[in-house]
Protein backbone atom coordinates (compact mmCIF):
# COMPACT_ATOMS: atom_id res chain seq x y z
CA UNK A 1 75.95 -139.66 144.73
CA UNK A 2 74.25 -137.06 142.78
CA UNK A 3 71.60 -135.18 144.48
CA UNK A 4 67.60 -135.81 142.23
CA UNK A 5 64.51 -133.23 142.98
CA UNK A 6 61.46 -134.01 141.05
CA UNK A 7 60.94 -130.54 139.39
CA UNK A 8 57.26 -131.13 137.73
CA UNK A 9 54.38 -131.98 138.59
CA UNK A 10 55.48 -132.22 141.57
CA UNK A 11 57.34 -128.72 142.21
CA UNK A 12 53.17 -127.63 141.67
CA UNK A 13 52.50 -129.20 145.02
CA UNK A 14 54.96 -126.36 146.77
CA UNK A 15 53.15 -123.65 144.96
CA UNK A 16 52.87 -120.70 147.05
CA UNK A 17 54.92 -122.47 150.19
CA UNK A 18 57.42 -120.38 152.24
CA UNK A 19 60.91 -121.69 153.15
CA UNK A 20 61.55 -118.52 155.12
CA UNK A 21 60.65 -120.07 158.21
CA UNK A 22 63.62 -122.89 157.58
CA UNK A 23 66.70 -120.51 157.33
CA UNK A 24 67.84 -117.00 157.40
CA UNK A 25 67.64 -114.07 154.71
CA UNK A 26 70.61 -114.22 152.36
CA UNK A 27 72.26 -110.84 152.09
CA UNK A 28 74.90 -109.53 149.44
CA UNK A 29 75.88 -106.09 148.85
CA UNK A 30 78.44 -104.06 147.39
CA UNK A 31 80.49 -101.79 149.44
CA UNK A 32 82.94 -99.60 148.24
CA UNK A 33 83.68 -101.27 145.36
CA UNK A 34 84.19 -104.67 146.98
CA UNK A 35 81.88 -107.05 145.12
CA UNK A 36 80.91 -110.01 146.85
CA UNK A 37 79.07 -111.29 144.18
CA UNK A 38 76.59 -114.38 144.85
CA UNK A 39 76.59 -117.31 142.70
CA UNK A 40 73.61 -118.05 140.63
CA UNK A 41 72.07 -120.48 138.32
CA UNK A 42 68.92 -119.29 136.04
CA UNK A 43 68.32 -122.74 134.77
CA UNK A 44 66.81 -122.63 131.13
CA UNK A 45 63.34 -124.26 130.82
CA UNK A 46 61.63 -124.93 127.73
CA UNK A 47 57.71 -124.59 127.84
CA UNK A 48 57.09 -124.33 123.73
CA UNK A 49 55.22 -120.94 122.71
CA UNK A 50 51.96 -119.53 123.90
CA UNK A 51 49.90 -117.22 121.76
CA UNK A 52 50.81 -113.23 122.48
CA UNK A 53 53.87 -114.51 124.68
CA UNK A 54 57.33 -113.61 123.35
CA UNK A 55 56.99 -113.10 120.10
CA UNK A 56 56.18 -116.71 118.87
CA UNK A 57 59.65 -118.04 121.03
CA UNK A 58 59.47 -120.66 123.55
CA UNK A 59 58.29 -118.78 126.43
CA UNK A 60 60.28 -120.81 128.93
CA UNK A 61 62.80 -119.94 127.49
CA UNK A 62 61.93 -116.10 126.93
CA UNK A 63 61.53 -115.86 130.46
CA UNK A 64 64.58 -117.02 131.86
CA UNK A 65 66.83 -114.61 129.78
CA UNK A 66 64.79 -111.59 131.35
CA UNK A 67 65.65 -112.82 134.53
CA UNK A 68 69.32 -113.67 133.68
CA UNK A 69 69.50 -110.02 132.57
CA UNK A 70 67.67 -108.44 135.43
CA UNK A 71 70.10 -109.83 137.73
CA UNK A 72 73.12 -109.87 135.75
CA UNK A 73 72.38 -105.72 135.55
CA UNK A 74 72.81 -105.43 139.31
CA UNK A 75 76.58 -106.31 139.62
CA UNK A 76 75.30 -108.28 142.93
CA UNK A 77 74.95 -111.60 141.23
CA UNK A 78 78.17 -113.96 139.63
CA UNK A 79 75.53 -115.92 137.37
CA UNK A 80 76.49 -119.60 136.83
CA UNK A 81 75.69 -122.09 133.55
CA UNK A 82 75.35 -125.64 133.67
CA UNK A 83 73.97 -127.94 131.65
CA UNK A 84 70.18 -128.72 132.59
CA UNK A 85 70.15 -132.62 132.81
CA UNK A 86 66.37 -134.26 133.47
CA UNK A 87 66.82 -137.76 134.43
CA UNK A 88 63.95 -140.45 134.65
CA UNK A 89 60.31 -139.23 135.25
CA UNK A 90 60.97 -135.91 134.70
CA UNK A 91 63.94 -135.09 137.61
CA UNK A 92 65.80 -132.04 137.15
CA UNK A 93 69.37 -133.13 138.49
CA UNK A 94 71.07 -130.08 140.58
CA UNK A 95 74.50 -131.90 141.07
CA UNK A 96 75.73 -129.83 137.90
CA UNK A 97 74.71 -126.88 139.28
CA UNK A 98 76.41 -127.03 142.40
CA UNK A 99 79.12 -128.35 140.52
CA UNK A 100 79.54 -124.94 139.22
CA UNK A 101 79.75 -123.24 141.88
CA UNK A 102 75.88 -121.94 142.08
CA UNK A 103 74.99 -121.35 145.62
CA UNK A 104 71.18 -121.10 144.12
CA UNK A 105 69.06 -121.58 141.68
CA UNK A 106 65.99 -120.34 139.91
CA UNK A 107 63.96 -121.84 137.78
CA UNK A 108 60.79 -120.63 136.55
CA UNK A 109 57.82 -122.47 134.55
CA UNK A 110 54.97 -121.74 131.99
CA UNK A 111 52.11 -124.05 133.37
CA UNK A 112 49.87 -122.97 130.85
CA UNK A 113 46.96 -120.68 130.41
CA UNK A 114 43.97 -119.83 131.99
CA UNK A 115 41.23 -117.75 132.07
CA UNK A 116 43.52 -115.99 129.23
CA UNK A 117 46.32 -115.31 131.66
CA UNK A 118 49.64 -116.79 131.74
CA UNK A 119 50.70 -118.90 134.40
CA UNK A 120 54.67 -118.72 135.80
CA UNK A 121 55.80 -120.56 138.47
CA UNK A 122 59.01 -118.96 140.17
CA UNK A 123 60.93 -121.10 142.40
CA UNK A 124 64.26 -120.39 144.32
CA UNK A 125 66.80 -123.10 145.37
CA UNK A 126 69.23 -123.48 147.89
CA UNK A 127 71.39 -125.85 146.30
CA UNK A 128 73.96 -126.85 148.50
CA UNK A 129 71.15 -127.30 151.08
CA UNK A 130 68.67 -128.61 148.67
CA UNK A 131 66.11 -126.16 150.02
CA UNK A 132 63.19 -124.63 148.08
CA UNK A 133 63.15 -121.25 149.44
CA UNK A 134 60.31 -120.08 148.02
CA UNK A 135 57.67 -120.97 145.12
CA UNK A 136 55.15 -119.10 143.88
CA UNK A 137 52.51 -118.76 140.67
CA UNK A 138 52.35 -115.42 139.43
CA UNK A 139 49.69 -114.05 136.94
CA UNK A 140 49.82 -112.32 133.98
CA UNK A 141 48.17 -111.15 130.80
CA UNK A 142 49.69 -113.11 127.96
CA UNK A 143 50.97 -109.59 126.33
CA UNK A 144 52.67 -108.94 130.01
CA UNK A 145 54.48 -112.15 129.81
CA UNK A 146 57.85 -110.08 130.42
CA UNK A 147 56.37 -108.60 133.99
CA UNK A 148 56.29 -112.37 134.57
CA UNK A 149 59.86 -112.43 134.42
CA UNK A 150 60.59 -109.30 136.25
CA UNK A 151 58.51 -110.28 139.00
CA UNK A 152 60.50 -113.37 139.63
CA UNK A 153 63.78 -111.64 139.41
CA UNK A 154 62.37 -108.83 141.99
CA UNK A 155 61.63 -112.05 144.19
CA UNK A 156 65.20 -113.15 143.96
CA UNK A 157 66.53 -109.92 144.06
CA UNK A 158 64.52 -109.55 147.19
CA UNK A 159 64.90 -112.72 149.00
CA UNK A 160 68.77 -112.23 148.44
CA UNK A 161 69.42 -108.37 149.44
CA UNK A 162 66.50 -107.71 151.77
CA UNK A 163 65.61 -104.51 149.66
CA UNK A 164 62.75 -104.66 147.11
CA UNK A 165 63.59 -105.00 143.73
CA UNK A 166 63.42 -102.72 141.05
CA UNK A 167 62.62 -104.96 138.03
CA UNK A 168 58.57 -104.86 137.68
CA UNK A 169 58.67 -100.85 137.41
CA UNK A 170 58.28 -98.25 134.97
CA UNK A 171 60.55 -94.79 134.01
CA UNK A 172 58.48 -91.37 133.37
CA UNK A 173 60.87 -89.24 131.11
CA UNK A 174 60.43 -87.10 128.28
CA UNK A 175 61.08 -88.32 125.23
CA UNK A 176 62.95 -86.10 122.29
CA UNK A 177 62.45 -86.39 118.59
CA UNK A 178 63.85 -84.71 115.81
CA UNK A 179 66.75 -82.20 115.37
CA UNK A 180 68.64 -80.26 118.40
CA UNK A 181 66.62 -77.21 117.10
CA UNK A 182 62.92 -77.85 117.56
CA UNK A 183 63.24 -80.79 118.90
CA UNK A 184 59.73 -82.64 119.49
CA UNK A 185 59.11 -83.49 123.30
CA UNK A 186 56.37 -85.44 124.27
CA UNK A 187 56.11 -87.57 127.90
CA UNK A 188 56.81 -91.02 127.43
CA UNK A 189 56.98 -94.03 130.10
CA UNK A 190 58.63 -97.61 129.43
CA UNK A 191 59.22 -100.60 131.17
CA UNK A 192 62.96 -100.34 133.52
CA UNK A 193 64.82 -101.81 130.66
CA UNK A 194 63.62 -99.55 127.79
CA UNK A 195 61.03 -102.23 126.80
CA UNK A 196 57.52 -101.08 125.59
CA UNK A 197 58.03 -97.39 125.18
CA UNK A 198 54.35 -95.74 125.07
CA UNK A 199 53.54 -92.19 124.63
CA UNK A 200 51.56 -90.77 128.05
CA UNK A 201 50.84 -87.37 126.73
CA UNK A 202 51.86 -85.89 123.04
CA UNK A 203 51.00 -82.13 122.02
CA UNK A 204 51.98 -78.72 120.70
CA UNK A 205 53.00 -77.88 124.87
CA UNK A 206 56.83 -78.94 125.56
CA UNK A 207 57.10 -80.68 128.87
CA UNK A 208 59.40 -81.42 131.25
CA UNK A 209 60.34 -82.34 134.39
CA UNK A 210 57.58 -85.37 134.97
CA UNK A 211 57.75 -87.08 138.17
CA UNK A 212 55.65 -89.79 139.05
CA UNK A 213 52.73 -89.92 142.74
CA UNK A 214 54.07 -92.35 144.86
CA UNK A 215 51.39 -95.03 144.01
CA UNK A 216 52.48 -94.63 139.79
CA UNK A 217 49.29 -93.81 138.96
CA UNK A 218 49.62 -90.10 138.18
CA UNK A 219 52.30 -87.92 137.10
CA UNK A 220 52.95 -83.99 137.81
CA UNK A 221 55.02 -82.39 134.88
CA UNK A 222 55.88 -78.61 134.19
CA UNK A 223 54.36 -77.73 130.56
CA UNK A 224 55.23 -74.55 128.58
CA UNK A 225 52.75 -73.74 125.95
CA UNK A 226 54.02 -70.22 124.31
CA UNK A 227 55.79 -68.13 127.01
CA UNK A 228 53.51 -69.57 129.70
CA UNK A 229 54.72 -72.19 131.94
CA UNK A 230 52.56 -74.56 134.41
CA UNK A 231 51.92 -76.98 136.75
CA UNK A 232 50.04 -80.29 135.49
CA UNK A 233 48.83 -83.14 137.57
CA UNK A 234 47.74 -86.14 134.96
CA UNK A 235 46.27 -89.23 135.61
CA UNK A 236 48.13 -92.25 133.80
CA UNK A 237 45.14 -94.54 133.59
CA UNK A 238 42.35 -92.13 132.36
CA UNK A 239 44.29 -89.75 130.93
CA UNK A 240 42.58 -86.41 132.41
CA UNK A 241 44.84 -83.91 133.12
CA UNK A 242 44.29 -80.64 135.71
CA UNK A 243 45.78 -77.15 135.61
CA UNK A 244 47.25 -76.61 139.08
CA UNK A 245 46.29 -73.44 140.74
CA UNK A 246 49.36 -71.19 141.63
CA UNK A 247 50.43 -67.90 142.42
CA UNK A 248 51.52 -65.32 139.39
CA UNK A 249 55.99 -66.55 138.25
CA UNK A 250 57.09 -69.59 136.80
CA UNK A 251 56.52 -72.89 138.42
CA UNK A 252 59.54 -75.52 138.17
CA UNK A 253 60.50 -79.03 139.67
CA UNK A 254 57.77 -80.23 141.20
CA UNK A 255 57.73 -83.22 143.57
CA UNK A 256 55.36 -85.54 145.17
CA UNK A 257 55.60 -86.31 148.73
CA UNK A 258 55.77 -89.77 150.25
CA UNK A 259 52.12 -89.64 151.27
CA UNK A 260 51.00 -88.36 147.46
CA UNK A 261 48.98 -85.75 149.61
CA UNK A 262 51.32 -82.76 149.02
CA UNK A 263 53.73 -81.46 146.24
CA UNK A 264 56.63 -79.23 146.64
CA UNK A 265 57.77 -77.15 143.53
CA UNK A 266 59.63 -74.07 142.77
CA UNK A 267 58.10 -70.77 141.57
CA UNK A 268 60.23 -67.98 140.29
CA UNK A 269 59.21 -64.33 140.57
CA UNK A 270 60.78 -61.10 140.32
CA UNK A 271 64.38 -62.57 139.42
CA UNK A 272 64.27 -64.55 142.85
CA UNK A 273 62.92 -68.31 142.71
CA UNK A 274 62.09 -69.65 146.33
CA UNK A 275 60.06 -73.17 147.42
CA UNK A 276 56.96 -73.88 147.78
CA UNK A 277 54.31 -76.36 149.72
CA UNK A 278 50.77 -77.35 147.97
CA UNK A 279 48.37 -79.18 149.76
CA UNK A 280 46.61 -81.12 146.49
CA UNK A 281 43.33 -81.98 148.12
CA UNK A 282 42.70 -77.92 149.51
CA UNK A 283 44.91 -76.21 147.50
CA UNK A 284 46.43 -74.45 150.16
CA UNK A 285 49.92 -73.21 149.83
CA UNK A 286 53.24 -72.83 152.27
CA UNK A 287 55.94 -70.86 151.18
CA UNK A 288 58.92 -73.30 152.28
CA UNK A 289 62.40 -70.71 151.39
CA UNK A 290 63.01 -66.83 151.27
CA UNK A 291 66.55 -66.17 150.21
CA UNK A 292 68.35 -64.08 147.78
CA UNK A 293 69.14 -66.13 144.77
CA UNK A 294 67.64 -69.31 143.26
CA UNK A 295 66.15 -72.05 145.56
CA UNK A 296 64.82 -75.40 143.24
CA UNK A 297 64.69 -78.96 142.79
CA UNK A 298 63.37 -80.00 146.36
CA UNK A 299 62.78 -83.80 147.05
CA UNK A 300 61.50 -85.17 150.55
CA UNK A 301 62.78 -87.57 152.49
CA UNK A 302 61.40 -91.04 152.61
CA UNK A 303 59.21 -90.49 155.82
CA UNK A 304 58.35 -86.78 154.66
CA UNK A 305 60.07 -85.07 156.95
CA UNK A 306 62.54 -83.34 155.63
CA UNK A 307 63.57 -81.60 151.94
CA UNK A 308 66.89 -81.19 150.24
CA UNK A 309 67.18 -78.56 147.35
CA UNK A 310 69.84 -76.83 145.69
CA UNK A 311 70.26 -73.24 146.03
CA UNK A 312 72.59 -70.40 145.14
CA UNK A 313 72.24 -68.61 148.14
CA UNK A 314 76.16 -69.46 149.07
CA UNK A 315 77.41 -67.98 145.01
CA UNK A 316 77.44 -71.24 143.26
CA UNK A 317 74.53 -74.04 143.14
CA UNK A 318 74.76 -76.22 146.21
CA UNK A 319 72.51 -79.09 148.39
CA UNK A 320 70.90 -78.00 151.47
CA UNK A 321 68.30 -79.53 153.45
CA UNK A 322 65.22 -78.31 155.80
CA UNK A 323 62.76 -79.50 157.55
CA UNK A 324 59.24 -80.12 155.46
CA UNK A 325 57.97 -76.92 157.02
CA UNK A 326 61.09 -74.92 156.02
CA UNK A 327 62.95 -74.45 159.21
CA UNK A 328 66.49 -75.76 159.99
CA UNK A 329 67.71 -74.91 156.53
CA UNK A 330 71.58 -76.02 156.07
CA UNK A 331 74.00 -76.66 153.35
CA UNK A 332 75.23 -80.05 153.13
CA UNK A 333 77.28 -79.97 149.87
CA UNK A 334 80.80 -78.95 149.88
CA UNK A 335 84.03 -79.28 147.95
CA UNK A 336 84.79 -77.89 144.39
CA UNK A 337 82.50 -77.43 141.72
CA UNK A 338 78.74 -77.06 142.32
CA UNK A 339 76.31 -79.99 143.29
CA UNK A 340 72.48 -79.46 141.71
CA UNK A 341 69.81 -81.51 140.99
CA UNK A 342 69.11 -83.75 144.39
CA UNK A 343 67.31 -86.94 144.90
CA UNK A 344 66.53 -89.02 148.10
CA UNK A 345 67.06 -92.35 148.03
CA UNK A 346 63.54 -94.02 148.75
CA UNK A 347 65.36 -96.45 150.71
CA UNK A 348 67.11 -93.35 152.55
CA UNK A 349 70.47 -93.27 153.48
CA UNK A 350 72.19 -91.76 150.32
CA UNK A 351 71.27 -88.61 148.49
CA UNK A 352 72.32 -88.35 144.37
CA UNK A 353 73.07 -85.20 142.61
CA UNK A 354 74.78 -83.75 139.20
CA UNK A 355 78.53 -82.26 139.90
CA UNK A 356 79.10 -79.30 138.04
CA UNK A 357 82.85 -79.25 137.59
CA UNK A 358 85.20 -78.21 135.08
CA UNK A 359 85.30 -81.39 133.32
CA UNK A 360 81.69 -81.29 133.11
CA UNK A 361 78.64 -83.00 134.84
CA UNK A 362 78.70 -86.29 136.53
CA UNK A 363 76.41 -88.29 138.84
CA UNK A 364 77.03 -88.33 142.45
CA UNK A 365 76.28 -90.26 145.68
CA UNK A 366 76.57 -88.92 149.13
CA UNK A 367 75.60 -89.86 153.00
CA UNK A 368 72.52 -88.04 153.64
CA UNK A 369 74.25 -85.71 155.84
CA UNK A 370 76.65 -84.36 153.02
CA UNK A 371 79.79 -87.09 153.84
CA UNK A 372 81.23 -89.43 151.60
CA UNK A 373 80.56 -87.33 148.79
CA UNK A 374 81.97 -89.47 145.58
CA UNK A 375 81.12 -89.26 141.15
CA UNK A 376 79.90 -92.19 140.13
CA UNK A 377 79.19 -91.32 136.30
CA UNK A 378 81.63 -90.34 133.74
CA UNK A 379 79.90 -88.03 132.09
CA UNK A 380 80.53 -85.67 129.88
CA UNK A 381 77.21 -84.18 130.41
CA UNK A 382 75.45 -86.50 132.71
CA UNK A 383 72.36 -85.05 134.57
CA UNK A 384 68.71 -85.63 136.49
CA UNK A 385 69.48 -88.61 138.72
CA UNK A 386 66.01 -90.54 140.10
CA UNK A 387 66.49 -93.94 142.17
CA UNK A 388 65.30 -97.39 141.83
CA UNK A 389 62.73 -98.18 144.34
CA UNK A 390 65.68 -100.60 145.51
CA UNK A 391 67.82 -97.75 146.63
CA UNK A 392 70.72 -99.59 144.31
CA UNK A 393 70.66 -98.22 141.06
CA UNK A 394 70.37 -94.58 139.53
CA UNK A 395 68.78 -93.50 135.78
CA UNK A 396 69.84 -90.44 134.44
CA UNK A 397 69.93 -88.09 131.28
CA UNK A 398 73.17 -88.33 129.34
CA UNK A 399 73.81 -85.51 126.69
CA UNK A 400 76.59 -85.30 124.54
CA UNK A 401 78.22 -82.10 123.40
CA UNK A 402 76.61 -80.94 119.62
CA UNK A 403 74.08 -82.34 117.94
CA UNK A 404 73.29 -85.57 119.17
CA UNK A 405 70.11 -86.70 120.91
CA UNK A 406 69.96 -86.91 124.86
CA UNK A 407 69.67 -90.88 126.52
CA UNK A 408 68.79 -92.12 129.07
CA UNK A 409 71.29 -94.39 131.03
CA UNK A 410 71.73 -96.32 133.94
CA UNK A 411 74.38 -97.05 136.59
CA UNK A 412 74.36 -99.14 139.80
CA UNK A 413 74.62 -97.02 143.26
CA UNK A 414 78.64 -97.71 143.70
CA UNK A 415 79.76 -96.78 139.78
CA UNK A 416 79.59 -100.34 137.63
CA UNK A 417 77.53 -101.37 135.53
CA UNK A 418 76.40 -98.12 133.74
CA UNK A 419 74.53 -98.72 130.72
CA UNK A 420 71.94 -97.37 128.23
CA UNK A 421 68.59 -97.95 128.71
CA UNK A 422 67.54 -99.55 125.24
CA UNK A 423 67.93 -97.03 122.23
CA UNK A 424 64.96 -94.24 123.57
CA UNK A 425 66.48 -90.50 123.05
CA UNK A 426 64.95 -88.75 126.72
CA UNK A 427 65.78 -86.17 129.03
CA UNK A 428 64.72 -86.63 132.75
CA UNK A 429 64.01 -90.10 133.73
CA UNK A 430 62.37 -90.55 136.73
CA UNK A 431 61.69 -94.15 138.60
CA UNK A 432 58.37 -95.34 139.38
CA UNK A 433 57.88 -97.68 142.39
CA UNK A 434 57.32 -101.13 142.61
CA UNK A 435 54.16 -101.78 140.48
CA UNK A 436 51.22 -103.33 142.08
């Protein structure tokens, strides 16, 4: 007998109901480069167009092939296609969906507009169980209508792995114009996906380095204007931007910590380059590392408690990790080549970094205590890894050898799925958090 679920109006009467309660969180991962990959159904819905909504297409339509590619990108999801078959009075019939082999479904809805803001409805599906696991309206400006989409998939993605997604976010990089030589630079920020690149900050200053505060709203970049170099904390909505006070050298790599209340940053002087602590509200500084050669690139720990950095204190560049107040410094990175460039995985756990080998430089992943070191990129020249608020996928910079323009690329934590991010040319990416 084949399985009938009224879809709409009804489905409006579950709006914003939890199925939590009536079963246990799915979970799939990837480990090791076993996939177990979870079957799912995106099921197409037409909804006709909407004024400022995808471009004049049906936005029902729009939306589900966002969310088929937001999931698709992961590597955790084997997605399924049936035919969509609405019987009498409007039933959506799931028995060719679990046909298929879909263990779920999603289906999301244009309902209309009001107010001037597009309504979605995002709905989950057990289908073998015939269980609405969740349903919910979200919100949007009709010139948002993607965020729509992402916001569903993050749902999914959420509901399914137990980690928050990484779909609704933004990356901070640098973006390049222009010849090798003189190159324009000016900071850029763009939806995950390379959608909706907007300038942040253009001038004669070159800038680099841009990280984003925990809470997305500001951004700390180094700028060089001349032979000066600096420290400057911008905010993203206003777009005022203040000089950091610092000590006489050459500031580099600065960081926000968990909190947003302090940064750490490097600051060369006298052919030595050592970390540093600033308190943003006081302005009061720590000096974190005093060692012969270069200590940089500090990140914290997701609680705050602890940095990692590279450092050639040991010959070559290296990861080591201290406490937030600079004691219990250690190396952690080991093997051949050199290891630069670390990031903390917001979700902790794993720590990325650029190998510096003789083939080249590649992303890598490690244990947070410097084991199961692996390269996870292919390089040639692949560099600057940030996370995904999800703690399962990496951007980086990807240069090629000459002339051509640097991009910015994308890889899943265990090694698949690396792809470019769009067609932006961009040098150091770096992931916002999930946006509010």
């Amino acid at each position: 007998m084949m399985v009938m679920m009224r879809a709409w109006p009804a489905l409006l009467l579950l709006l914003g109901a939890e199925a939590a309660s009536a079963g246990e969180v799915l979970h799939v991962d990837i480990t090791e480069g076993s996939a177990s990959r979870l079957p799912v159904a995106v099921a197409e819905m037409t909804s006709g167009t909407f004024p400022g909504v995808a471009e004049g297409r049906d936005a029902g339509l729009a939306l589900s092939g966002v969310i088929r590619a937001d999931l698709s990108g992961t590597d955790l999801y084997r997605l399924v296609t049936a035919e969509r078959i609405i019987g009498a009075d409007e039933h959506i019939i799931l028995a060719p969906f679990r046909k298929a082999g879909a263990q779920n479904l999603v289906i999301g809805q244009v309902q209309g507009m009001r107010d001037g803001l597009l309504d979605y409805v995002c709905s989950f599906y057990d289908v073998y169980s015939e269980r609405l696991e969740f349903s919910r309206r979200i919100r949007v400006m009709p010139e948002q209508w993607r965020r729509a989409a992402h916001k569903c998939a993050d749902m999914v993605f959420t509901r399914t792995t137990g980690d928050p997604g990484h779909f609704d976010t933004h990356i901070l990089y640098v973006a390049e114009t222009g010849p090798k030589v003189g190159r324009g630079r000016s900071l850029a920020v763009m939806d995950y996906d390379g959608a909706d690149p907007t300038p942040v900050a253009q001038s004669e200053e070159l800038f680099a380095m841009p990280r984003f505060s925990p809470d997305g709203r500001q951004a700390i970049y180094m700028s060089h204007v001349g032979s000066q170099s600096r420290l400057i904390l911008r905010d993203l909505g206003s777009g005022q931007s203040r000089l950091l006070s610092l000590p006489p050298g050459v500031p580099v790599a600065p960081r926000f910590s968990p909190d947003g209340r302090s940064l750490a940053f490097s600051l060369g002087q006298g052919g030595e380059t050592d970390i540093y602590r600033l308190d943003i509200a006081t302005g009061a500084i720590l000096r974190l590392t005093d060692s012969a050669g270069v200590d940089t690139s500090p990140c914290w720990s997701p609680d705050g408690s602890r940095i990692v950095f590279e450092s050639t204190r040991s010959g070559r560049q290296q990861i080591y990790m201290m406490a937030a107040d600079g004691s219990d410094q250690r190396r952690i990175s080991f093997g051949e080549g050199a290891s630069a460039s670390p990031a903390w995985s917001p979700r902790g756990g794993y720590i990325a970094f650029t190998h510096i080998g003789a083939d080249g430089l590649r992303i890598g992943v490690m244990k947070e205590d410097g084991s199961r070191s692996r390269l996870v990129s292919n390089g040639p020249l692949d560099d600057s890894p940030s996370w995904a608020p999800s703690g399962r996928a990496l951007s980086f910079e990807r240069g090629h050898p000459g002339d051509g323009p640097s991009e910015i690329w994308m890889i899943n934590r265990e090694g698949t799925g690396a792809r470019r991010i769009a067609s932006v040319d961009g040098v150091a990416p770096d992931w916002s958090g999930v946006r509010p």
